[in-house]
N, C-alpha and C. Protein backbone atom coordinates (compact mmCIF):
# COMPACT_ATOMS: atom_id res chain seq x y z
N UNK A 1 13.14 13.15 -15.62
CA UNK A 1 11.81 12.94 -15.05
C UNK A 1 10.98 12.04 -15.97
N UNK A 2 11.00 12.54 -17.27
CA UNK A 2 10.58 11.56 -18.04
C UNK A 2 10.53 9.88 -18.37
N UNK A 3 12.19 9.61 -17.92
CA UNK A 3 12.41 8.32 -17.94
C UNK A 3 12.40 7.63 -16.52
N UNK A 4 11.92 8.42 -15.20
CA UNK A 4 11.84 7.81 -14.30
C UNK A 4 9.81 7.31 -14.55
N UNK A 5 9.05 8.34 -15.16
CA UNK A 5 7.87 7.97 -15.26
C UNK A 5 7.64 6.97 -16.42
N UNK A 6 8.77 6.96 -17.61
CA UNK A 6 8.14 5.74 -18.42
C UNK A 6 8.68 4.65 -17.66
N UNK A 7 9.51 4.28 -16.97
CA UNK A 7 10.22 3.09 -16.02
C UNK A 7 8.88 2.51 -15.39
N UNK A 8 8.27 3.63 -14.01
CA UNK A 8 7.63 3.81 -13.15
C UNK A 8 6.02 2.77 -13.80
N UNK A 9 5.90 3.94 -15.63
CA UNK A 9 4.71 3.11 -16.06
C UNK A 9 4.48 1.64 -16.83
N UNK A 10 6.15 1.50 -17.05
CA UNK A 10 6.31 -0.28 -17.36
C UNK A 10 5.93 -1.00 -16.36
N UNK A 11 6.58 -0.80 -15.16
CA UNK A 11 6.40 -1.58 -13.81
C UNK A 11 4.74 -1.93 -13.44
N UNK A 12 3.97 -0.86 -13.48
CA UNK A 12 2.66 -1.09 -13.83
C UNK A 12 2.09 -2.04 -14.84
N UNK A 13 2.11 -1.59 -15.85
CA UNK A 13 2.00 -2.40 -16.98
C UNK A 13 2.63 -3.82 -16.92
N UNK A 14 3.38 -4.22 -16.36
CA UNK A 14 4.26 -5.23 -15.82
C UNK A 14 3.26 -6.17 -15.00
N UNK A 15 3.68 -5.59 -14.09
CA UNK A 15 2.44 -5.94 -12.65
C UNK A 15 0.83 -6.43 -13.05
N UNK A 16 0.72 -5.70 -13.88
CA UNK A 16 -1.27 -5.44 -14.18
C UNK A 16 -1.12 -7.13 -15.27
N UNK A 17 0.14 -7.01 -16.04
CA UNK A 17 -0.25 -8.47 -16.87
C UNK A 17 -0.01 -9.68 -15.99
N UNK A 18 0.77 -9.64 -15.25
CA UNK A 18 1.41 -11.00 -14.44
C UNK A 18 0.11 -11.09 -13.50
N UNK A 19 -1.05 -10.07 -13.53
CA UNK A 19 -2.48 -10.37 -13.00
C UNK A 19 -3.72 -11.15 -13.56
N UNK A 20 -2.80 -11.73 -14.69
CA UNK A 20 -4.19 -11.91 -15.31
C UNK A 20 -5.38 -13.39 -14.86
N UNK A 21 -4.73 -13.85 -14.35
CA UNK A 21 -5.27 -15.39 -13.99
C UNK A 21 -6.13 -14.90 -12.28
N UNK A 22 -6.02 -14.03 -11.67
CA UNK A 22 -6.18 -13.62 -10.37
C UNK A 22 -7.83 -14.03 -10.75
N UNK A 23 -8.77 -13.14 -11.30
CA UNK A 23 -10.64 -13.37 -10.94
C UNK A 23 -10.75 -15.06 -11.00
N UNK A 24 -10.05 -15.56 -12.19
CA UNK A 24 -10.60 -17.00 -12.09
C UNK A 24 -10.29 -17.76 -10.76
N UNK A 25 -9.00 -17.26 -10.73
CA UNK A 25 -8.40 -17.67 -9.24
C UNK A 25 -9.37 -17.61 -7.92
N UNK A 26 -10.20 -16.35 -8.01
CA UNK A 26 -10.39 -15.88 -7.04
C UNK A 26 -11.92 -16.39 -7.41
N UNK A 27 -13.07 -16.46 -8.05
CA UNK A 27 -14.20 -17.23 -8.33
C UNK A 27 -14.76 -18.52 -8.63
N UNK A 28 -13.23 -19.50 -7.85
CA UNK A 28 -12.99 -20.39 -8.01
C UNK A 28 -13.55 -21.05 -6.42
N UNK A 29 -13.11 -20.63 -5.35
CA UNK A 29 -13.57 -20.53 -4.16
C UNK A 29 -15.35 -19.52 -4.40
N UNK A 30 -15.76 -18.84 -5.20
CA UNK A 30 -16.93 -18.25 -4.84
C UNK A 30 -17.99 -19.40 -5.64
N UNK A 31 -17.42 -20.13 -6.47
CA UNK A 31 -18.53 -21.34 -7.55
C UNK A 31 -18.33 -22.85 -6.49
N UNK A 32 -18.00 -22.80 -5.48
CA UNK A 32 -18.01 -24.08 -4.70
C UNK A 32 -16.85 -24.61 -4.95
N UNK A 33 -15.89 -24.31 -6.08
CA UNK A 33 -14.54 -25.01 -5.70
C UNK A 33 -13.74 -24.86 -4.59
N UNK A 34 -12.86 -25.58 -4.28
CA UNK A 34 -11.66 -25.63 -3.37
C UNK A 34 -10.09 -25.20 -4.10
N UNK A 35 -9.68 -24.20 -3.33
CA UNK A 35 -8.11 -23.90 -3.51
C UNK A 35 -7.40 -25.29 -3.18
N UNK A 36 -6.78 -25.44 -4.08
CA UNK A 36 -5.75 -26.25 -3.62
C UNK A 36 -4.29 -25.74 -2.70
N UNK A 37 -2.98 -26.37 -2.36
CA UNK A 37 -1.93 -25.33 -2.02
C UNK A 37 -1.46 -24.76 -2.81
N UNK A 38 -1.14 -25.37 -3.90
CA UNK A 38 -0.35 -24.08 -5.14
C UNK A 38 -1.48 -23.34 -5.80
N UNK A 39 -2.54 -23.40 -5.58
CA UNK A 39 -3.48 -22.09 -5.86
C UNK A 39 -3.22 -21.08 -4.47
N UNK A 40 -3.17 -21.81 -3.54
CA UNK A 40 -2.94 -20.50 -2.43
C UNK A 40 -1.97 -19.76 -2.67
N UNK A 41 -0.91 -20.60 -3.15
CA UNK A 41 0.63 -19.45 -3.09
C UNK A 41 0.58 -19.20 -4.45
N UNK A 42 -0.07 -19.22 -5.23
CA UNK A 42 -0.50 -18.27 -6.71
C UNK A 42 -1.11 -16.92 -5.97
N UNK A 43 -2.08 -17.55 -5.13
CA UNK A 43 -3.25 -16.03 -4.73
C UNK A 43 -2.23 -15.42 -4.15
N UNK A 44 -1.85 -15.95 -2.82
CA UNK A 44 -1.20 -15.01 -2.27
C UNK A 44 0.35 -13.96 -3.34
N UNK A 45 0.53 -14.43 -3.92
CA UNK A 45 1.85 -14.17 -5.11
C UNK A 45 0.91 -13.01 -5.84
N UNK A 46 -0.73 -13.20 -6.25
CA UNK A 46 -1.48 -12.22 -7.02
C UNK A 46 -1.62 -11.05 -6.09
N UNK A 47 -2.04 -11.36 -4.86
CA UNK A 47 -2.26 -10.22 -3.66
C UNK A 47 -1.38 -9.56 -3.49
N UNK A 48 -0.15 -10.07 -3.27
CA UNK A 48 1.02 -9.20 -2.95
C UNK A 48 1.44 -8.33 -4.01
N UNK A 49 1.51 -8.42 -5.55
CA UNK A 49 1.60 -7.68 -6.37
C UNK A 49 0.27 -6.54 -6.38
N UNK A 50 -1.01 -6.89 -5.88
CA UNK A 50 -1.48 -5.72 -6.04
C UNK A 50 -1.48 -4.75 -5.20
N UNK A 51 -0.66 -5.50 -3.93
CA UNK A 51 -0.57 -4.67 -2.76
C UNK A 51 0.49 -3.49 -3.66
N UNK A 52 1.62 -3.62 -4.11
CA UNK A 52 2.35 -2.96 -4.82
C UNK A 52 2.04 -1.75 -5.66
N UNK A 53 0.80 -2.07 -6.21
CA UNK A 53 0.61 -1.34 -7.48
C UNK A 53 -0.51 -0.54 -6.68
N UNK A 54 -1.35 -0.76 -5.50
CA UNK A 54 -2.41 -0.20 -5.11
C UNK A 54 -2.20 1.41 -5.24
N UNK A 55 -0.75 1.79 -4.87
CA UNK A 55 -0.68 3.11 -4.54
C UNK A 55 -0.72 4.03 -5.54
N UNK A 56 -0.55 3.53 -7.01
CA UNK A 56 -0.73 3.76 -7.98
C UNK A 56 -1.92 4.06 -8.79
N UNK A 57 -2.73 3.34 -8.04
CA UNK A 57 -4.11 2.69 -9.01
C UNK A 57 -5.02 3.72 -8.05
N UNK A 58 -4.81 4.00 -6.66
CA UNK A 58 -5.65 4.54 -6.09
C UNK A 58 -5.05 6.28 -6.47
N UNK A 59 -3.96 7.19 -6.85
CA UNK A 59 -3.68 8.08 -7.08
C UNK A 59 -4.62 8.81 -8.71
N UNK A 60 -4.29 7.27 -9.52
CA UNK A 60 -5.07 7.71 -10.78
C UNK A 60 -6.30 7.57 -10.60
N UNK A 61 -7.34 7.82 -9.40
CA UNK A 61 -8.54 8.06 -9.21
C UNK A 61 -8.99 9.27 -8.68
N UNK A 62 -8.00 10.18 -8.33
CA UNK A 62 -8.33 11.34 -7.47
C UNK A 62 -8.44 12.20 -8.84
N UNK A 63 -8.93 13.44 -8.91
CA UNK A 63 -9.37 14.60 -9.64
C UNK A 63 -7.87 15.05 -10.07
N UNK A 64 -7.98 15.26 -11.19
CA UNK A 64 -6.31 15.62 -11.37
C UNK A 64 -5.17 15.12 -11.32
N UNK A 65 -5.45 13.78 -11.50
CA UNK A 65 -4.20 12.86 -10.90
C UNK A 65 -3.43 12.67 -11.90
N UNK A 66 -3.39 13.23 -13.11
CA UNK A 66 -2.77 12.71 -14.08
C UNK A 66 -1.78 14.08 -14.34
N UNK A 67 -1.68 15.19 -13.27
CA UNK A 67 -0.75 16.04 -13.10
C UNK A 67 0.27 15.80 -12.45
N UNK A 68 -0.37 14.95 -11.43
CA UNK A 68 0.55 14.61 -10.20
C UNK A 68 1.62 13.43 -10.60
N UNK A 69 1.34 12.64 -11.19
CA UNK A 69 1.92 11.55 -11.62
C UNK A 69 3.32 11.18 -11.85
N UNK A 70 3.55 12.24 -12.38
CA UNK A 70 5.29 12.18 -12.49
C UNK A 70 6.12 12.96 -10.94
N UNK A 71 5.20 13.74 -10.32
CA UNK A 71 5.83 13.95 -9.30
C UNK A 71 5.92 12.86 -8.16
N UNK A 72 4.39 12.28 -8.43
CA UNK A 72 4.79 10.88 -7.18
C UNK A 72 5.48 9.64 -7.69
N UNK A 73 5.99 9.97 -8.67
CA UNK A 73 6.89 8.57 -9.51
C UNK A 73 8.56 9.17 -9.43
N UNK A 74 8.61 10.72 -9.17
CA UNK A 74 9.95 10.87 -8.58
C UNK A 74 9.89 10.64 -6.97
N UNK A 75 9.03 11.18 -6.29
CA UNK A 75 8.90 10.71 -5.14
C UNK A 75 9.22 9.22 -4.36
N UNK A 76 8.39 8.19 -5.28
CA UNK A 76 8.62 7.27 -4.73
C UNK A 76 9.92 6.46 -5.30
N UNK A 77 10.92 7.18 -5.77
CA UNK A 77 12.15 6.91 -6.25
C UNK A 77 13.16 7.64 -5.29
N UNK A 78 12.83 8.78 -4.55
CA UNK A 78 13.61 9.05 -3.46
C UNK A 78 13.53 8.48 -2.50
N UNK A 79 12.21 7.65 -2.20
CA UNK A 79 11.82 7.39 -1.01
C UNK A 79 12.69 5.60 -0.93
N UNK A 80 12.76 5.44 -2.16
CA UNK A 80 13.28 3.81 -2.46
C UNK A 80 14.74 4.10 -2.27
N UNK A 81 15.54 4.73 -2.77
CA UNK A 81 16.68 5.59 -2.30
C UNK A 81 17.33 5.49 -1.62
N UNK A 82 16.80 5.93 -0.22
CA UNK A 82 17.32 5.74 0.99
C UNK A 82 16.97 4.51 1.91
N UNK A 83 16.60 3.59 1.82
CA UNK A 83 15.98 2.20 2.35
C UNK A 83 17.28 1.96 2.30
């Protein structure tokens, strides 16, 4: 269980750095610039990774979530499993 949750919390940690360029990305269109196309398929490449990690990020906000954690990190290893 242990090594499915330190795996589980690299992948995070993983994910969260390959984010780092996303606000400029994204306040780039809010200061009057224009996306170019390979800024779109950067954003979209940033979006889709946080679509990933959302389920994560929104669990460590609930009351107690830091009990649950290793149970929904075996969970979503059974659930990957059978796909």
């Amino acid at each position: 269980m242990f090594a499915s949750q330190h795996r589980e919390a690299k992948r995070v940690v993983t994910e969260m750095m390959a984010m780092r360029g996303l606000m400029p990305l994204l306040m780039k269109a809010r200061n009057g610039g224009r996306w170019t196309p390979q800024e779109k398929l950067e954003l979209i490449a940033h979006l889709r990774r946080v679509a990933h990690i959302s389920p994560y990020l929104l669990l460590l906000l609930l009351p107690g979530s830091a009990v649950f954690l290793p149970i929904y990190a075996w969970w979503l290893d059974r659930r990957r499993g059978r796909r």
